[in-house]
Protein backbone atom coordinates (compact mmCIF):
# COMPACT_ATOMS: atom_id res chain seq x y z
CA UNK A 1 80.96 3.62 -21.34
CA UNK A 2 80.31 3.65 -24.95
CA UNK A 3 77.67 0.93 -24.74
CA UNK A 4 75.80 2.52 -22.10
CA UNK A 5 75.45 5.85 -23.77
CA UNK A 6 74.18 3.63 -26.72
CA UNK A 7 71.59 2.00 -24.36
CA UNK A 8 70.80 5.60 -23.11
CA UNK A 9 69.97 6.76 -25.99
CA UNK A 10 67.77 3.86 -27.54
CA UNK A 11 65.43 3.81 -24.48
CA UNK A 12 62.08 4.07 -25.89
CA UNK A 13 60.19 4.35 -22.46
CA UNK A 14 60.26 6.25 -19.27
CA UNK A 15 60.10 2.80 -17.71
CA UNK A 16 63.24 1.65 -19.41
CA UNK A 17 64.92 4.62 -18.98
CA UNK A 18 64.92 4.35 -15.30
CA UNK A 19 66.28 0.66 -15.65
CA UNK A 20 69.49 1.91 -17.39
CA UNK A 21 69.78 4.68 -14.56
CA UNK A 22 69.87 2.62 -11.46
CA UNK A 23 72.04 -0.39 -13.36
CA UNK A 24 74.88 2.63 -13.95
CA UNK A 25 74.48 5.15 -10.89
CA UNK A 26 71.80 3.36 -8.49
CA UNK A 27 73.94 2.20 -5.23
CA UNK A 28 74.61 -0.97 -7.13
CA UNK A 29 75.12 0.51 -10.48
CA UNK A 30 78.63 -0.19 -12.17
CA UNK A 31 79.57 3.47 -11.64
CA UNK A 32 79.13 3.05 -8.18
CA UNK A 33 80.70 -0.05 -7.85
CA UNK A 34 84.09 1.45 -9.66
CA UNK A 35 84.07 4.08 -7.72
CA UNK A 36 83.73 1.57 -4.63
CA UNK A 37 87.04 0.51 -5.66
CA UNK A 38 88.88 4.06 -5.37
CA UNK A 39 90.25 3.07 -1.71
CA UNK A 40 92.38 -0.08 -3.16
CA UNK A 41 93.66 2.50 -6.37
CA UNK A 42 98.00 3.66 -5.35
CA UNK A 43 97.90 6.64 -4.37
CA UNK A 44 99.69 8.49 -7.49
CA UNK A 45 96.78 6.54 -9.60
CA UNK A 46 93.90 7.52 -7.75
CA UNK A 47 93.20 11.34 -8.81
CA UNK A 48 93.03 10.07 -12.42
CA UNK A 49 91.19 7.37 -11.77
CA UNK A 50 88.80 9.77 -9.93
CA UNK A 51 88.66 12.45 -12.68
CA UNK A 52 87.52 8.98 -15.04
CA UNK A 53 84.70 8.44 -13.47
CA UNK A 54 83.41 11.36 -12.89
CA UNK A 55 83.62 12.24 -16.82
CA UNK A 56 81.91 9.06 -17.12
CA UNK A 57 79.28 9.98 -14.49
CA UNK A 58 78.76 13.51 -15.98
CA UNK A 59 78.40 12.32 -19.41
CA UNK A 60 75.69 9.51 -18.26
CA UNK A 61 73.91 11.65 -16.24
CA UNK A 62 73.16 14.17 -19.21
CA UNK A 63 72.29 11.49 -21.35
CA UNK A 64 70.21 10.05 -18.96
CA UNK A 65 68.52 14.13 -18.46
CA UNK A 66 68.54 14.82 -22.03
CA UNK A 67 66.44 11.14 -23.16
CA UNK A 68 63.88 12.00 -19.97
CA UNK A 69 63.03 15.15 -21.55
CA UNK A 70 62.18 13.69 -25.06
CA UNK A 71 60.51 10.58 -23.75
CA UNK A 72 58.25 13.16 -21.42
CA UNK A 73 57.33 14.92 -24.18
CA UNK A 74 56.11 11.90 -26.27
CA UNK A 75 54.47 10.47 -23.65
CA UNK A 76 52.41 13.92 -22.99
CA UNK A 77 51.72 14.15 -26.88
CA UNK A 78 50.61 10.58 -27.03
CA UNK A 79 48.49 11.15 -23.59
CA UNK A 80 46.87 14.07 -24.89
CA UNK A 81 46.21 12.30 -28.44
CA UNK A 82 44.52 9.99 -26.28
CA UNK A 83 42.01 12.16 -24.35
CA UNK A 84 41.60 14.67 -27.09
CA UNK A 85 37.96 15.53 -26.67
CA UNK A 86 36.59 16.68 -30.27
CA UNK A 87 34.05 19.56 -28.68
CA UNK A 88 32.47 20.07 -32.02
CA UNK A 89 30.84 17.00 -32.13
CA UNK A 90 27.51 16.04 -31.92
CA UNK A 91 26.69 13.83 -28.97
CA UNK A 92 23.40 12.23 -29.73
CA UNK A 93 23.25 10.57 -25.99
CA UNK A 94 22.98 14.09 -24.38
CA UNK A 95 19.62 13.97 -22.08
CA UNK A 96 17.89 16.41 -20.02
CA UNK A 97 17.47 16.68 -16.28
CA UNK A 98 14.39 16.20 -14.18
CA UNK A 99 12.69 17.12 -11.46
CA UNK A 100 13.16 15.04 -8.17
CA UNK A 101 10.45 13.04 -7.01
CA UNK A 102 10.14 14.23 -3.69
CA UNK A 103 9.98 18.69 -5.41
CA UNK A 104 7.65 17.13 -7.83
CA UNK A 105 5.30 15.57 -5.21
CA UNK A 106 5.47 18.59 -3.05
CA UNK A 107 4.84 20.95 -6.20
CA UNK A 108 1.99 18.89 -7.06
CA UNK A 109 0.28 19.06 -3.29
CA UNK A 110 1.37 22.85 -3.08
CA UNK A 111 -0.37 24.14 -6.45
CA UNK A 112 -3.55 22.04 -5.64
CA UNK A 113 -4.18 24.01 -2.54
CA UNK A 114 -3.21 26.83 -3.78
CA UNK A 115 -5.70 26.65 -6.93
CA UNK A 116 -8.72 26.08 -3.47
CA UNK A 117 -7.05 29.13 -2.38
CA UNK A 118 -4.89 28.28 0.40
CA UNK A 119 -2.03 30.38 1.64
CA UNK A 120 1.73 29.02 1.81
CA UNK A 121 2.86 30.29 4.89
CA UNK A 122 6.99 29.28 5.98
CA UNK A 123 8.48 29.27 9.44
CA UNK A 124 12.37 28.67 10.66
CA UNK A 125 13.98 25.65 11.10
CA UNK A 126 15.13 25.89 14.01
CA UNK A 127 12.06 26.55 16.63
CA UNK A 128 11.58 27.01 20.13
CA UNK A 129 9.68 24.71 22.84
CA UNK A 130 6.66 26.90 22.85
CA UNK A 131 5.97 27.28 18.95
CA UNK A 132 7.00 23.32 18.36
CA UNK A 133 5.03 21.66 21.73
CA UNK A 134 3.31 23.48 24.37
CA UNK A 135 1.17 26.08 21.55
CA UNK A 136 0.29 22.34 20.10
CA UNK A 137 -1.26 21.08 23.05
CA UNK A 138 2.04 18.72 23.78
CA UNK A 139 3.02 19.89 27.65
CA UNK A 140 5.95 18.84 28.95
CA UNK A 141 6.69 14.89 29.34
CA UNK A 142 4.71 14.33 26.59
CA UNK A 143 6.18 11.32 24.99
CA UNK A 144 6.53 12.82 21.41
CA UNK A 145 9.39 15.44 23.53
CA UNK A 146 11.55 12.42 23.52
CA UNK A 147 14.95 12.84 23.31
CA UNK A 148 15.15 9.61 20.82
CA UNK A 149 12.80 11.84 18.49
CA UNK A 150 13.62 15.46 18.48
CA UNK A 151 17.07 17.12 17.88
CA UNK A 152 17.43 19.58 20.69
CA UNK A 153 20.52 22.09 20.75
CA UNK A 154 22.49 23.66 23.79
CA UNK A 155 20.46 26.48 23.86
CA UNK A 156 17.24 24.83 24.66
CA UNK A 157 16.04 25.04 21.10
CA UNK A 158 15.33 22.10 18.71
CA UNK A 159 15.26 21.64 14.61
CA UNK A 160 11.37 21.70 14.26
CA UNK A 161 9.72 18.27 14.38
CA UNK A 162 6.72 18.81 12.00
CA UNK A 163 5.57 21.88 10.14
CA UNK A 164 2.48 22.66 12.99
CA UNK A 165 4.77 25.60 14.54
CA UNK A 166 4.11 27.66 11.23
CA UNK A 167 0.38 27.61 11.92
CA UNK A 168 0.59 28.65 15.85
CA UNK A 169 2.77 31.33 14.33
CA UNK A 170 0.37 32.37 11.70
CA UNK A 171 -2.68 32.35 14.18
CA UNK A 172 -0.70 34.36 16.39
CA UNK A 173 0.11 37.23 13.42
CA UNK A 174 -2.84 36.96 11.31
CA UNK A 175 -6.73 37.30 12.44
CA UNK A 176 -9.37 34.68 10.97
CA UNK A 177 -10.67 33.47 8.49
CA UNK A 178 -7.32 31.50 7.93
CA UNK A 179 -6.91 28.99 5.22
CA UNK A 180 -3.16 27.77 4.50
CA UNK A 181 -0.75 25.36 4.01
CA UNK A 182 2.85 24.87 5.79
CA UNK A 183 5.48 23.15 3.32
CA UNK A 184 8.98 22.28 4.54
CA UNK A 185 11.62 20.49 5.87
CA UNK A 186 11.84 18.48 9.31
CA UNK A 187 14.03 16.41 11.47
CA UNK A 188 13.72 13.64 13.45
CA UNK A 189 16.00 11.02 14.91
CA UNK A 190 14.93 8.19 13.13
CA UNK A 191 16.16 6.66 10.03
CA UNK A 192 15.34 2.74 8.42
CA UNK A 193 13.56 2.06 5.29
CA UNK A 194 10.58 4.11 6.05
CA UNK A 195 11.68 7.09 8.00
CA UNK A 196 14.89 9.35 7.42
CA UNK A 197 16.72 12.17 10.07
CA UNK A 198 15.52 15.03 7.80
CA UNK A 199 12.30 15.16 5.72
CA UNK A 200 9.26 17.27 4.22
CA UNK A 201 6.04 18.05 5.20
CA UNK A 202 2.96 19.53 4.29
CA UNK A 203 0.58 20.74 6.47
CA UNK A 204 -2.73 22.46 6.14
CA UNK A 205 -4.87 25.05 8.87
CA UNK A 206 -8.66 26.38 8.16
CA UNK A 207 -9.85 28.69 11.00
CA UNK A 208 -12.88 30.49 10.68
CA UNK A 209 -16.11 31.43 12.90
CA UNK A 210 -17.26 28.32 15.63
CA UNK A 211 -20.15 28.07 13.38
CA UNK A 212 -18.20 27.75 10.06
CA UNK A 213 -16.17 25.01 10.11
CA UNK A 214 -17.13 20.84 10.78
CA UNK A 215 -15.24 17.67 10.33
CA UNK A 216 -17.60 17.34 7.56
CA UNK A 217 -15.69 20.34 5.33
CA UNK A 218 -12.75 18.81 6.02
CA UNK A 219 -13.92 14.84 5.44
CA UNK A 220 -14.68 16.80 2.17
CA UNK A 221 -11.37 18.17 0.87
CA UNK A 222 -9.41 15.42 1.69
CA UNK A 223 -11.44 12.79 -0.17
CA UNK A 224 -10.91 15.27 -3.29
CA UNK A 225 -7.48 16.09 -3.02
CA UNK A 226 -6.55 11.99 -2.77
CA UNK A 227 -8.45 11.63 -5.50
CA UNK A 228 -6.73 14.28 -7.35
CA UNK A 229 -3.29 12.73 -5.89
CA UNK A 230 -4.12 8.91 -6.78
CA UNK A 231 -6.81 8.40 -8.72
CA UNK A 232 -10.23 6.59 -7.87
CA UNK A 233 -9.23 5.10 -4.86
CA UNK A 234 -11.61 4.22 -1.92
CA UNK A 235 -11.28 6.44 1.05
CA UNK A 236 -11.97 5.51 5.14
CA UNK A 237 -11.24 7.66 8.35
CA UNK A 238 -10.15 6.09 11.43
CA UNK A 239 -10.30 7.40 14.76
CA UNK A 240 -6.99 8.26 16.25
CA UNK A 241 -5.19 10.44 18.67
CA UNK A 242 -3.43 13.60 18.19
CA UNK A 243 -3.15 16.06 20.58
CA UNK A 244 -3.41 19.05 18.87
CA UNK A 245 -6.95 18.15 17.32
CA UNK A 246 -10.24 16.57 18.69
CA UNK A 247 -11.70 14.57 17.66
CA UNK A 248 -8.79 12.93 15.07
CA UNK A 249 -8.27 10.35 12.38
CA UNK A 250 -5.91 8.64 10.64
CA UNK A 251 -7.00 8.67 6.71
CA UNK A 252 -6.01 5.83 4.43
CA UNK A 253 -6.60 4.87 1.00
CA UNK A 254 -7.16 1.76 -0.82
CA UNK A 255 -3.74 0.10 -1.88
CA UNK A 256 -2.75 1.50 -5.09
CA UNK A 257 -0.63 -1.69 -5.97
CA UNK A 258 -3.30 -4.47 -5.63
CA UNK A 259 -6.41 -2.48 -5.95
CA UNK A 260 -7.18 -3.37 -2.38
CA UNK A 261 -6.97 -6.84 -2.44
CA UNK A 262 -4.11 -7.48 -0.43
CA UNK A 263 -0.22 -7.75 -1.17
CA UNK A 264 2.95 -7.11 0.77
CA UNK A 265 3.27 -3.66 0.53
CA UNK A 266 -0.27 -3.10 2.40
CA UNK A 267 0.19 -6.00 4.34
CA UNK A 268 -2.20 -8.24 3.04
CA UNK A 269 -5.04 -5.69 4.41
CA UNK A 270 -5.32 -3.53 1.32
CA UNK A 271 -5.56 -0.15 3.01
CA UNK A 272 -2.40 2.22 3.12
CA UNK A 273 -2.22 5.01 5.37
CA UNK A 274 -1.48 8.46 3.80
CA UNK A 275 -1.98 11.43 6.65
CA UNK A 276 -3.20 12.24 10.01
CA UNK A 277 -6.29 14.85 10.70
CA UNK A 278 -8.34 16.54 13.09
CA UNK A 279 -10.44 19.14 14.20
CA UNK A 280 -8.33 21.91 15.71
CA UNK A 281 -8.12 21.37 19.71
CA UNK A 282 -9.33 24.20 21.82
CA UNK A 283 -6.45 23.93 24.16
CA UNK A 284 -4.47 25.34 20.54
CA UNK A 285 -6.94 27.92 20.23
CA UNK A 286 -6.41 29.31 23.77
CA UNK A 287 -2.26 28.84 23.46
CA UNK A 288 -2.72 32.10 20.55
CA UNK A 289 -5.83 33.46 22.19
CA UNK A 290 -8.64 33.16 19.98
CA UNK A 291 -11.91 32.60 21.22
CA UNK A 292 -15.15 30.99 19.72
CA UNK A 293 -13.42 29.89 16.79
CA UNK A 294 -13.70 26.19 14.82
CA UNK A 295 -10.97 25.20 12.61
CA UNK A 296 -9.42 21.51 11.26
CA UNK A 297 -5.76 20.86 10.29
CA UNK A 298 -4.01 17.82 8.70
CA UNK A 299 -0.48 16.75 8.12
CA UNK A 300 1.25 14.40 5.40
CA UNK A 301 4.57 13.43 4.77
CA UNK A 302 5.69 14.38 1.05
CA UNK A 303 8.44 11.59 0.85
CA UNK A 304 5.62 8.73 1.53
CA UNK A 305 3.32 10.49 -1.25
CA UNK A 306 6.41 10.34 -3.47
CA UNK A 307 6.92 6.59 -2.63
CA UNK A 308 3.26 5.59 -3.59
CA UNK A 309 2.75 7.73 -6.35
CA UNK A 310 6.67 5.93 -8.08
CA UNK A 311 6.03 2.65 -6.89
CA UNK A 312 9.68 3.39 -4.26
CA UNK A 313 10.27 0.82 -2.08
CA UNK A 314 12.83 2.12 -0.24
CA UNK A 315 12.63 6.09 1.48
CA UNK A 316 16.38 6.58 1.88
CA UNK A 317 17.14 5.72 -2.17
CA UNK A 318 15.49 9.33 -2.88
CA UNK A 319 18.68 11.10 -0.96
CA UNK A 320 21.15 8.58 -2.29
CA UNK A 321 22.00 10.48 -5.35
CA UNK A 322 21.37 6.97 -7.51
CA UNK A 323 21.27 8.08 -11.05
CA UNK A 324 20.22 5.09 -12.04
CA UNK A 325 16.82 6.04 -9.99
CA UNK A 326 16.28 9.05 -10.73
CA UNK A 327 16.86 8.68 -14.31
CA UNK A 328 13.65 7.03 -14.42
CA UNK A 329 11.56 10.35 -13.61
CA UNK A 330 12.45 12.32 -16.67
């Protein structure tokens, strides 16, 4: 009894502590085992032998109690000596947020505009098939409906696919001469290197008299603003199809990583395409009811302007959250 006590009480560790508990009152602790000998004690022997142990086992377990509290206490102190944060002192590592790449490109495109005057007009999220396809020029079974591209809810609504529904909605509230720009978020079901669920736009409408307005204005103010975006970089148009404008084109610009002489990233042709244009269809114009009018519209996606403007190879890295990539845009 003695010696255990002794034990008890020189325990320098929590760990150690529990040790001497279980070897004198765990089920094969030597208090347990003496007491597992009770049914072979005489009878007039056995209530003394009783009272005994349970002295013993009283006076144990309050050493064992009164050692936990003390060796909880020093480990808290030496825990807390540990993690003791001096707030006082000067932390010369402390650095400064940033901007993310993908609010800094769309600031960028945004101000320009606005400094040529353009409007920033905003529309909901969540559309309806009119504003987001059939105002557009996209009737029904057109293949950009597609179930594998648009999210479409219960209610026969859909998360808007592109920015375009703000400008049927602006036509339809404001009269002409229109000259804005539709910033925001979309969604799409798609997501690899180059394309993610959810992503940003900007898009642009000028509407004005049928006299007023020409491909040529618009050929115009594209060439400057990708100039303004990435430098002296060769421009080309090339016919495409879009079925909210005729005629279209698909603008690229010379590959800002090999100058245009061919590398991976262009695919050895030295051209990268940048955003989609067009002269405004009249099948659009008659959708919100204006008559003799001329207008053009384009489209870019803010994520791919972010990519080539920060050399990113991969889209989905700017959602990721990687510090250690968007550390480098301080």
């Amino acid at each position: 009894m003695t010696q255990w006590l002794e034990k008890i009480n020189s325990a320098n560790s929590l760990e150690s502590l529990e040790t001497l508990r279980v070897e004198t009152l765990g089920k094969k602790g030597v208090l347990t085992l003496e007491f597992a000998k009770m049914k072979d004690i005489p009878g007039p022997d056995k209530k003394a032998f009783a009272e005994n142990l349970n002295r013993q086992k009283a006076e144990i377990t309050e050493a064992l109690e009164a050692k936990k509290i003390i060796l909880e206490k020093v480990a808290l102190e030496a825990k807390l000596k540990e993690e003791k944060i001096d707030v006082t002192k000067f932390n010369n590592e402390l650095s400064t947020g940033s901007v993310h790449p993908v609010s800094f490109t769309m600031d960028r495109i945004v101000q320009y505009f606005q400094n040529l005057n353009f409007a920033v007009e905003e529309g909901p999220l969540v559309e309806d098939d009119f504003h987001n396809f059939e105002a557009l020029n996209l009737p029904k079974y057109h293949p950009a409906r597609d179930m594998q591209d648009t999210f479409y809810n219960k209610d026969y609504t859909l998360l808007r696919t592109h920015t375009s529904p703000v400008q049927i909605r602006t036509m339809l509230s404001q009269k002409t001469p229109i000259r804005m720009i539709a910033p925001g978020t979309v969604f799409r079901r798609d997501f690899d290197l180059t394309h993610t669920p959810m992503f940003h736009q900007i898009e642009a409408l000028v509407v004005d008299e049928a006299d007023k307005i020409s491909f040529a204005n618009l050929k115009h103010v594209l060439v400057e603003f990708l100039h303004h975006m990435f430098g002296e970089v060769d421009v080309r148009f090339r016919p495409s199809f879009f079925p909210f404008t005729e005629p279209s084109a698909e603008v690229d610009i010379s590959c800002v990583f090999c100058k245009g002489k061919g590398c991976r990233v262009c695919s050895q042709t030295g051209w990268l395409e940048v955003l989609g244009c067009g002269v405004v269809d009249q099948n659009v114009f008659d959708s919100v009811g204006y008559k003799n009018k001329s207008g053009y519209a384009f489209g870019l996606g803010v994520e791919r302007f972010a990519m080539l403007i920060h050399n990113i190879g991969d889209l989905r890295s700017l959602f990721e959250s990687d510090l250690r990539l968007l550390g480098q845009f301080k």
